[in-house]
PDB file of N, CA and C in Angstrom:
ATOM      1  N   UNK A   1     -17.528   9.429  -0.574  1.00  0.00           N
ATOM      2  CA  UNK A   1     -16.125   9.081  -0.769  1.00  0.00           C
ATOM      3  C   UNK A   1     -15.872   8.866  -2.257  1.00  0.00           C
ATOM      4  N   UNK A   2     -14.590   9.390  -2.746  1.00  0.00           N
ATOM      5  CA  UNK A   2     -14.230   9.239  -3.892  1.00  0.00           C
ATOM      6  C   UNK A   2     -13.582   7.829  -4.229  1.00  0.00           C
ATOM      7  N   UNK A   3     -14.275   7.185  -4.632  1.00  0.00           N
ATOM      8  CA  UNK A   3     -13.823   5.084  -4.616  1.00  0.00           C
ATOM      9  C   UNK A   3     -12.637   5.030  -5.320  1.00  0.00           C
ATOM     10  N   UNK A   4     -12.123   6.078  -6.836  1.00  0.00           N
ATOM     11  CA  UNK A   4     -11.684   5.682  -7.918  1.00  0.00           C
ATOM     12  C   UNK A   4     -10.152   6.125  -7.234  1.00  0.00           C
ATOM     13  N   UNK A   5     -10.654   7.295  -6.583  1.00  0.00           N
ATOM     14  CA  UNK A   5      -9.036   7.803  -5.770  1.00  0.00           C
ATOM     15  C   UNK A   5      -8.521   6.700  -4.382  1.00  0.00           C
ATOM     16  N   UNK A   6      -9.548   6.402  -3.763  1.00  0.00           N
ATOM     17  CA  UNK A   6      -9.488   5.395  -2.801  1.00  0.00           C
ATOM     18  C   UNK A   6      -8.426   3.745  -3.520  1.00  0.00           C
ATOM     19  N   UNK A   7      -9.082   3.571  -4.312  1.00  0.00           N
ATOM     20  CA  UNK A   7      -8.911   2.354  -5.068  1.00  0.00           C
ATOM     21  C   UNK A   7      -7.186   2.595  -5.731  1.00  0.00           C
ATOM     22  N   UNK A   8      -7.179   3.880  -5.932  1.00  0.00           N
ATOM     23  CA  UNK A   8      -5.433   4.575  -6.797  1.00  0.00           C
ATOM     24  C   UNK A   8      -4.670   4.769  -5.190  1.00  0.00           C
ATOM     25  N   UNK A   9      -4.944   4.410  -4.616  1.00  0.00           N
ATOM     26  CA  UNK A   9      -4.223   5.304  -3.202  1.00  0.00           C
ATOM     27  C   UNK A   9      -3.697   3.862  -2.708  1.00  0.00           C
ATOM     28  N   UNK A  10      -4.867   3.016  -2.293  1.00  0.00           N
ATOM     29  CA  UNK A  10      -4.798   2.280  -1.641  1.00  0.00           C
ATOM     30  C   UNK A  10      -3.755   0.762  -2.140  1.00  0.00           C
ATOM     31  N   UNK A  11      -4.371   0.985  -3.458  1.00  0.00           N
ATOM     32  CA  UNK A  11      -3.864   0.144  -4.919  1.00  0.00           C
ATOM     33  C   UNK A  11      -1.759   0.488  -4.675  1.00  0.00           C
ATOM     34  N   UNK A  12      -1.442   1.257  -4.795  1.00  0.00           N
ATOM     35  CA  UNK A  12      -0.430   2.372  -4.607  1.00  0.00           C
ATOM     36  C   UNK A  12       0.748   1.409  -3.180  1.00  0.00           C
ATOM     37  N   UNK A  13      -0.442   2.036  -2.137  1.00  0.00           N
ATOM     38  CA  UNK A  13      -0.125   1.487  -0.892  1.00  0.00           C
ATOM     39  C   UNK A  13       0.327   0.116  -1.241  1.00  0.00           C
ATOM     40  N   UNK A  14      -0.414  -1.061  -1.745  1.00  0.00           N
ATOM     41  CA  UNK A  14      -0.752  -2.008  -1.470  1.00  0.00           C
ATOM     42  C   UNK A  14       0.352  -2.724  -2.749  1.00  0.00           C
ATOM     43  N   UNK A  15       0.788  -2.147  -3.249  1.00  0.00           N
ATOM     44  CA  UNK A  15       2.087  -2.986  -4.122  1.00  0.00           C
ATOM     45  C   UNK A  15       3.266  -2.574  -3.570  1.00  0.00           C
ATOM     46  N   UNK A  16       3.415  -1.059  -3.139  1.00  0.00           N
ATOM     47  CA  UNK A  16       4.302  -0.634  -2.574  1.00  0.00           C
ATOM     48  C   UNK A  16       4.611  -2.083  -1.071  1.00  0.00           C
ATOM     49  N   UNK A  17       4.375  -1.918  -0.230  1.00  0.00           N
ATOM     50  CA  UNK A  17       4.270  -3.398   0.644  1.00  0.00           C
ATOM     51  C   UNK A  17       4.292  -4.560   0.161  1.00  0.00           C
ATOM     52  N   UNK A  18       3.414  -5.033  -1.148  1.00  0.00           N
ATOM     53  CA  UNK A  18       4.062  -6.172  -1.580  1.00  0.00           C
ATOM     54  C   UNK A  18       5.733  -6.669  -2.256  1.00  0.00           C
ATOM     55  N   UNK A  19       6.480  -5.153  -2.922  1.00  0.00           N
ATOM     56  CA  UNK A  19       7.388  -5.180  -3.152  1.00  0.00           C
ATOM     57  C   UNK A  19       8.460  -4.952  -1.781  1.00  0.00           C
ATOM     58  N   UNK A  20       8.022  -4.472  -0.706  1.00  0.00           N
ATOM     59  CA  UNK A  20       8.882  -4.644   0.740  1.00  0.00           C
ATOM     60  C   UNK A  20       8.691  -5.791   1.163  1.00  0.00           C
ATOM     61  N   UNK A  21       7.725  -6.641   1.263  1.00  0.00           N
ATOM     62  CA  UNK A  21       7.713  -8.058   1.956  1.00  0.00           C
ATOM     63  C   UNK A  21       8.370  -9.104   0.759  1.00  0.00           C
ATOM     64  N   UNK A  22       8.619  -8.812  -0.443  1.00  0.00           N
ATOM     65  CA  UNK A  22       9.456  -9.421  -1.052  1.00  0.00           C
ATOM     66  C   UNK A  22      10.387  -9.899  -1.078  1.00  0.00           C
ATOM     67  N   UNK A  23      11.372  -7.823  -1.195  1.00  0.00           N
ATOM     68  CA  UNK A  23      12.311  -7.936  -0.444  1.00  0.00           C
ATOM     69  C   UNK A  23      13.140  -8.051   0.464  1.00  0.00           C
ATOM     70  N   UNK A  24      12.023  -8.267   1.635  1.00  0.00           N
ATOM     71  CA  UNK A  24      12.583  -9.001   3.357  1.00  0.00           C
ATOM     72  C   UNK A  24      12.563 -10.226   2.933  1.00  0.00           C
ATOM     73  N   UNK A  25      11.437 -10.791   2.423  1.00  0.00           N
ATOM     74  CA  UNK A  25      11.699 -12.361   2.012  1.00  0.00           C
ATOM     75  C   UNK A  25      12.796 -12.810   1.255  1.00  0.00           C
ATOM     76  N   UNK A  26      13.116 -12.403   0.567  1.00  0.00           N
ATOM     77  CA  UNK A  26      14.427 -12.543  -0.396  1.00  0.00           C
ATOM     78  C   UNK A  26      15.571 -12.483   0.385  1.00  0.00           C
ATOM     79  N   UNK A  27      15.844 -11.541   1.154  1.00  0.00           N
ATOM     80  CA  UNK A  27      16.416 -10.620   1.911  1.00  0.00           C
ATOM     81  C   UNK A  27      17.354 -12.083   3.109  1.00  0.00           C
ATOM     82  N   UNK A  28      16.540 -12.889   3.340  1.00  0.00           N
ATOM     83  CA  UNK A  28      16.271 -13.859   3.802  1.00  0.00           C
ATOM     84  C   UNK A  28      17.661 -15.099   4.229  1.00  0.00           C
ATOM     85  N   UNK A  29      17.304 -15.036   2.690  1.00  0.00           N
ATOM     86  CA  UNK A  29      18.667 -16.630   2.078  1.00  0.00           C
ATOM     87  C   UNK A  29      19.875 -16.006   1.559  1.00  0.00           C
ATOM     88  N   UNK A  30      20.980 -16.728   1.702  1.00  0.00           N
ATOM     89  CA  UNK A  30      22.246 -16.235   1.484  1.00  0.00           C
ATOM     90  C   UNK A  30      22.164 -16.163  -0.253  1.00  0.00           C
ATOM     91  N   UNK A  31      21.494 -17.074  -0.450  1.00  0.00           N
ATOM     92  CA  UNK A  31      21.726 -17.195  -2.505  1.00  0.00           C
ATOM     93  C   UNK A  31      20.787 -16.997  -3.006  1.00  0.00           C
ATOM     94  N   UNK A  32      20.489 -16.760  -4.144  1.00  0.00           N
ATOM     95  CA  UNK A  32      19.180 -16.019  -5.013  1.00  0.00           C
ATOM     96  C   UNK A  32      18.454 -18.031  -5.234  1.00  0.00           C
ATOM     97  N   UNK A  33      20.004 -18.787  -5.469  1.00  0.00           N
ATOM     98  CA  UNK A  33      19.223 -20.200  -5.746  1.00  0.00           C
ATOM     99  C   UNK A  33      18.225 -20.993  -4.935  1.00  0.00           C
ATOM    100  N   UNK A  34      18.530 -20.136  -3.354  1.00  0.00           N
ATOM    101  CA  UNK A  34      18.128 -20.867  -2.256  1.00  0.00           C
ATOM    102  C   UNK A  34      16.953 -20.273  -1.811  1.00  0.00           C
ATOM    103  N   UNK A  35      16.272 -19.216  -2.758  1.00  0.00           N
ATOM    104  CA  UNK A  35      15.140 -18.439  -2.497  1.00  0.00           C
ATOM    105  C   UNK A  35      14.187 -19.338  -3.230  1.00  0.00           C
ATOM    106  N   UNK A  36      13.153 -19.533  -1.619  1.00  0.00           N
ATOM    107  CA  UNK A  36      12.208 -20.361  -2.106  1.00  0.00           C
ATOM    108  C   UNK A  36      10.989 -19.551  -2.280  1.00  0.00           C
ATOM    109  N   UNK A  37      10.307 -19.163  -4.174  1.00  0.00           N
ATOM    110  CA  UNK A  37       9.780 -18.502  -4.484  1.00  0.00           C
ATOM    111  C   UNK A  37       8.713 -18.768  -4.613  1.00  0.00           C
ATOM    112  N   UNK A  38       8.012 -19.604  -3.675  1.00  0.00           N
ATOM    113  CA  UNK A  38       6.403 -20.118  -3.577  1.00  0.00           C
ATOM    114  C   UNK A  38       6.498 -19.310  -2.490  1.00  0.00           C
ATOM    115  N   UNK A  39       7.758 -19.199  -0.666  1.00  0.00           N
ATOM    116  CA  UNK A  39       7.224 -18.771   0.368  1.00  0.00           C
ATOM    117  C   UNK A  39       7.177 -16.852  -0.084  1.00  0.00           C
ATOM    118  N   UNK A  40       7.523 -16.387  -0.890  1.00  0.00           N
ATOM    119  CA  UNK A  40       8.040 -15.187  -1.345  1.00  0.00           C
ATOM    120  C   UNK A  40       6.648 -14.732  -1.996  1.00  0.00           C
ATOM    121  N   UNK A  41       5.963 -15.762  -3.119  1.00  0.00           N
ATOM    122  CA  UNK A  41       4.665 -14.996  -3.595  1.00  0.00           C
ATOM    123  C   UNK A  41       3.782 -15.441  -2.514  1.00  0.00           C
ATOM    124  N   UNK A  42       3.676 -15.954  -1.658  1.00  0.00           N
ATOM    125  CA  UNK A  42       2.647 -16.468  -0.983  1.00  0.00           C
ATOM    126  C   UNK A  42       2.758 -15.144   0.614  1.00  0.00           C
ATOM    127  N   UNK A  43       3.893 -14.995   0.855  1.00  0.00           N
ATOM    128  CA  UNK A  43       4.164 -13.792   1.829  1.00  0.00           C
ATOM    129  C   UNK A  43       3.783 -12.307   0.802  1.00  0.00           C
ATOM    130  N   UNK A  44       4.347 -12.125   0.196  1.00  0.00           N
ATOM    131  CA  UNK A  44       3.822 -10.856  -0.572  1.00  0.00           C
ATOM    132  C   UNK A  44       2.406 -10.767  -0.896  1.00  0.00           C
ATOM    133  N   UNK A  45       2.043 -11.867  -1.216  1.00  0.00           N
ATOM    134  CA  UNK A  45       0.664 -11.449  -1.692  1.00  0.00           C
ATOM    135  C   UNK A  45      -0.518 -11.280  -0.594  1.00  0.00           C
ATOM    136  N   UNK A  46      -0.763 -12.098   0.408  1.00  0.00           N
ATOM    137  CA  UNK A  46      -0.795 -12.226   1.782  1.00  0.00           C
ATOM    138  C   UNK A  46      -0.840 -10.390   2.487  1.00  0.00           C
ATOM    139  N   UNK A  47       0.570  -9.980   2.375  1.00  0.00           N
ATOM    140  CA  UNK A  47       0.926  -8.551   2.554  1.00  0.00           C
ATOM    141  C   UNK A  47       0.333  -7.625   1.924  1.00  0.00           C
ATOM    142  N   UNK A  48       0.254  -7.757   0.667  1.00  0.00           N
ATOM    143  CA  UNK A  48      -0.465  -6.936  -0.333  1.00  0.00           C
ATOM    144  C   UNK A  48      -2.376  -6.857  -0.007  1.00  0.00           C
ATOM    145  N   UNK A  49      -2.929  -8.078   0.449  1.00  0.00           N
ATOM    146  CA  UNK A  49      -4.492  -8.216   0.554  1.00  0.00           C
ATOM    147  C   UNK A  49      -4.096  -7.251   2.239  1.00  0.00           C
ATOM    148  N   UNK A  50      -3.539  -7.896   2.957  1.00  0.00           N
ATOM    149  CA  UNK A  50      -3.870  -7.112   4.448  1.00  0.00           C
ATOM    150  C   UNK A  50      -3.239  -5.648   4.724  1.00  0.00           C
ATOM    151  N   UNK A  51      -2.681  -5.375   3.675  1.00  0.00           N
ATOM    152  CA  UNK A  51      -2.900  -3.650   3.038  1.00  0.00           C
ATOM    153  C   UNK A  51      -3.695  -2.595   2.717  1.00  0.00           C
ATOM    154  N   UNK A  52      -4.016  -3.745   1.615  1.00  0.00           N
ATOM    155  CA  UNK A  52      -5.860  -3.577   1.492  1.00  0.00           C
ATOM    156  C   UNK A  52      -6.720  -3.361   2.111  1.00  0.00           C
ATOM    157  N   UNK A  53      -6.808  -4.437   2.954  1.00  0.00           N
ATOM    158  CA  UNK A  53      -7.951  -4.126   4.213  1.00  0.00           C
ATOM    159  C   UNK A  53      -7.825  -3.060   5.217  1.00  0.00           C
ATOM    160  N   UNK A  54      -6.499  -2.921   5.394  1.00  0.00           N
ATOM    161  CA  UNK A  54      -5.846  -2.250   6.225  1.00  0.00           C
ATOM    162  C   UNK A  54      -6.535  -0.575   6.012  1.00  0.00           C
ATOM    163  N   UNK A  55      -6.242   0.051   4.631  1.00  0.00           N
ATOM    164  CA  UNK A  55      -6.836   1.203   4.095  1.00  0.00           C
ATOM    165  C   UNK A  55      -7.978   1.153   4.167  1.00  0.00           C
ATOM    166  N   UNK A  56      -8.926  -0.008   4.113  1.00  0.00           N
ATOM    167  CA  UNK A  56     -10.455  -0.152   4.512  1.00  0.00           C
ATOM    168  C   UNK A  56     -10.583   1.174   5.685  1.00  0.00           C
ATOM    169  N   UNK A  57      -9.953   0.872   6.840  1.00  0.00           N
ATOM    170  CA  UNK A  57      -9.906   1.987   8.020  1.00  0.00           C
ATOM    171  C   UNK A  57      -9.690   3.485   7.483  1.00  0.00           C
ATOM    172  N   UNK A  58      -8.704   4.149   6.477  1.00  0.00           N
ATOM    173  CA  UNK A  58      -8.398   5.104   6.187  1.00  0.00           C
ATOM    174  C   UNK A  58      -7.224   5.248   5.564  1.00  0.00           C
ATOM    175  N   UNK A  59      -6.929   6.341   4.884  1.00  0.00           N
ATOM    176  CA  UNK A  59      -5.908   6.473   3.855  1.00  0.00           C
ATOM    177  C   UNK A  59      -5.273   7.839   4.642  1.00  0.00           C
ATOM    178  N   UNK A  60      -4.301   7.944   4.985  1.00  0.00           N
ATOM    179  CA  UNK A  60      -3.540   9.408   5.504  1.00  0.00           C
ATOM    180  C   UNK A  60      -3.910  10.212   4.410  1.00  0.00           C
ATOM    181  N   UNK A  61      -3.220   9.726   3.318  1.00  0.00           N
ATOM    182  CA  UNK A  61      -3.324  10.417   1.596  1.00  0.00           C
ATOM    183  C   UNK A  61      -4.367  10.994   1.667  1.00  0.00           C
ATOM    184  N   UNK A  62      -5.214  10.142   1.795  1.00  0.00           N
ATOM    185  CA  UNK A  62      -6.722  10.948   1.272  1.00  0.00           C
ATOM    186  C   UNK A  62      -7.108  12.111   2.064  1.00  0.00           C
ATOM    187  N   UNK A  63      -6.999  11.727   3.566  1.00  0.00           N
ATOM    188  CA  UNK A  63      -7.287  12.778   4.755  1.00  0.00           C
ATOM    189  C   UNK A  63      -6.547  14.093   4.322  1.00  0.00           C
ATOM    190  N   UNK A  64      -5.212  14.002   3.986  1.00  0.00           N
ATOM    191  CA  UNK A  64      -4.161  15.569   3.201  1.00  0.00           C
ATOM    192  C   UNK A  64      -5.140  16.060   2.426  1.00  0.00           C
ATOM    193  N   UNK A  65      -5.835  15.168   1.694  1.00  0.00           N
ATOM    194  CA  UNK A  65      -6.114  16.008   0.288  1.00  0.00           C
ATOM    195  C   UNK A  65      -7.067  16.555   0.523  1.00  0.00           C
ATOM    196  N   UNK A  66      -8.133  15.934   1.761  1.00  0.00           N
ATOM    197  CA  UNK A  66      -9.470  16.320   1.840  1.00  0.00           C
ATOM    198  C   UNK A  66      -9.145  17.761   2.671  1.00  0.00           C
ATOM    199  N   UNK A  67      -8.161  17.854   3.725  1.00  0.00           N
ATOM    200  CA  UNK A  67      -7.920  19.079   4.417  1.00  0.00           C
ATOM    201  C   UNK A  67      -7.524  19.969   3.258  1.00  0.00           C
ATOM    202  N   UNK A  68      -6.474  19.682   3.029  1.00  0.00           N
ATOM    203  CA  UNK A  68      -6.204  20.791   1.652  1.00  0.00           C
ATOM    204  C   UNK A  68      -6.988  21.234   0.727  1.00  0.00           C
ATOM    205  N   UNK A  69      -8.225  20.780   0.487  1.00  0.00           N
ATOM    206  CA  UNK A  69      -9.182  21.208  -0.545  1.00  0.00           C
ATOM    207  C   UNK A  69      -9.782  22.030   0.505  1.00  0.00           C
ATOM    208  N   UNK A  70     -10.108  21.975   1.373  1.00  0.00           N
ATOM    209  CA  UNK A  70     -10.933  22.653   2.777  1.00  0.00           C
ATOM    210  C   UNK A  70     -10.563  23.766   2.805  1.00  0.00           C
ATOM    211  N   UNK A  71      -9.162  23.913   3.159  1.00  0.00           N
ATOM    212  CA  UNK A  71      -8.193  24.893   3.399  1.00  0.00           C
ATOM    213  C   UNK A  71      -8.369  26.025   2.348  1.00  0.00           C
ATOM    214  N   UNK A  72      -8.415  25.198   1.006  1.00  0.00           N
ATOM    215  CA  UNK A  72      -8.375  25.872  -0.058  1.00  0.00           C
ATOM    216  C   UNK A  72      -9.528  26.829  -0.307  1.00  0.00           C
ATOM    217  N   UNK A  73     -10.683  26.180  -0.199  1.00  0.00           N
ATOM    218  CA  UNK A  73     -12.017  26.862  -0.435  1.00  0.00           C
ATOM    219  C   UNK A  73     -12.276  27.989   1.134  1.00  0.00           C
ATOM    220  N   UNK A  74     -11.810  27.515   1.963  1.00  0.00           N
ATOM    221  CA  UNK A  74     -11.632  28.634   3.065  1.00  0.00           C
ATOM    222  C   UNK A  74     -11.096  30.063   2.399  1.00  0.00           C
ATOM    223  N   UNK A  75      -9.786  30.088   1.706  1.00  0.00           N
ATOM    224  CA  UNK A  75      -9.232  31.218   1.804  1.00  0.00           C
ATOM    225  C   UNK A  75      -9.348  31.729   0.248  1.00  0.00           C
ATOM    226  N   UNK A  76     -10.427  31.008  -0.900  1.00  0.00           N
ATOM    227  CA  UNK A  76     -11.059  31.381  -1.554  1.00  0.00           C
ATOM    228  C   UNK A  76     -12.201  32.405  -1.336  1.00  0.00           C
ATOM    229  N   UNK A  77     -13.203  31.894   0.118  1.00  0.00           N
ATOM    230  CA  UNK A  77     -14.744  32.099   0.247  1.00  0.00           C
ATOM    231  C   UNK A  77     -14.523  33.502   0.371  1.00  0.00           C
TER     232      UNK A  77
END
């Protein structure tokens, strides 16, 4: 396995979701004043690690790329 692409993929994944559980958290309170921004980094970040782990199982991304290189050297050979 390629770790450095794993790590860019997953990395990727894994802010992408922290910036959606943000903005559901935010999303939340009627006023920006009434956003309580301890439950906001503590939910995002939370989101962001079980992302992480989550890609532990597999990356779709990666699976495309690995068929497509396959594909590729097929209709090279």
């Amino acid at each position: 396995m390629n770790w450095k692409n794993w790590i860019k993929k997953a990395g990727v994944r894994a802010l992408k979701t922290v910036a959606q559980t943000a903005i559901a958290t935010i999303g939340t309170t009627a006023l920006i004043t009434e956003v309580n921004w301890l439950v906001v980094a503590s939910a995002s970040a939370l989101a962001g690690a079980l992302s992480l782990l989550t890609s532990l199982a597999g990356l779709p991304e990666l699976e495309e790329e690995a068929d497509a290189s396959h594909a590729k050297h097929f209709e090279e050979g």
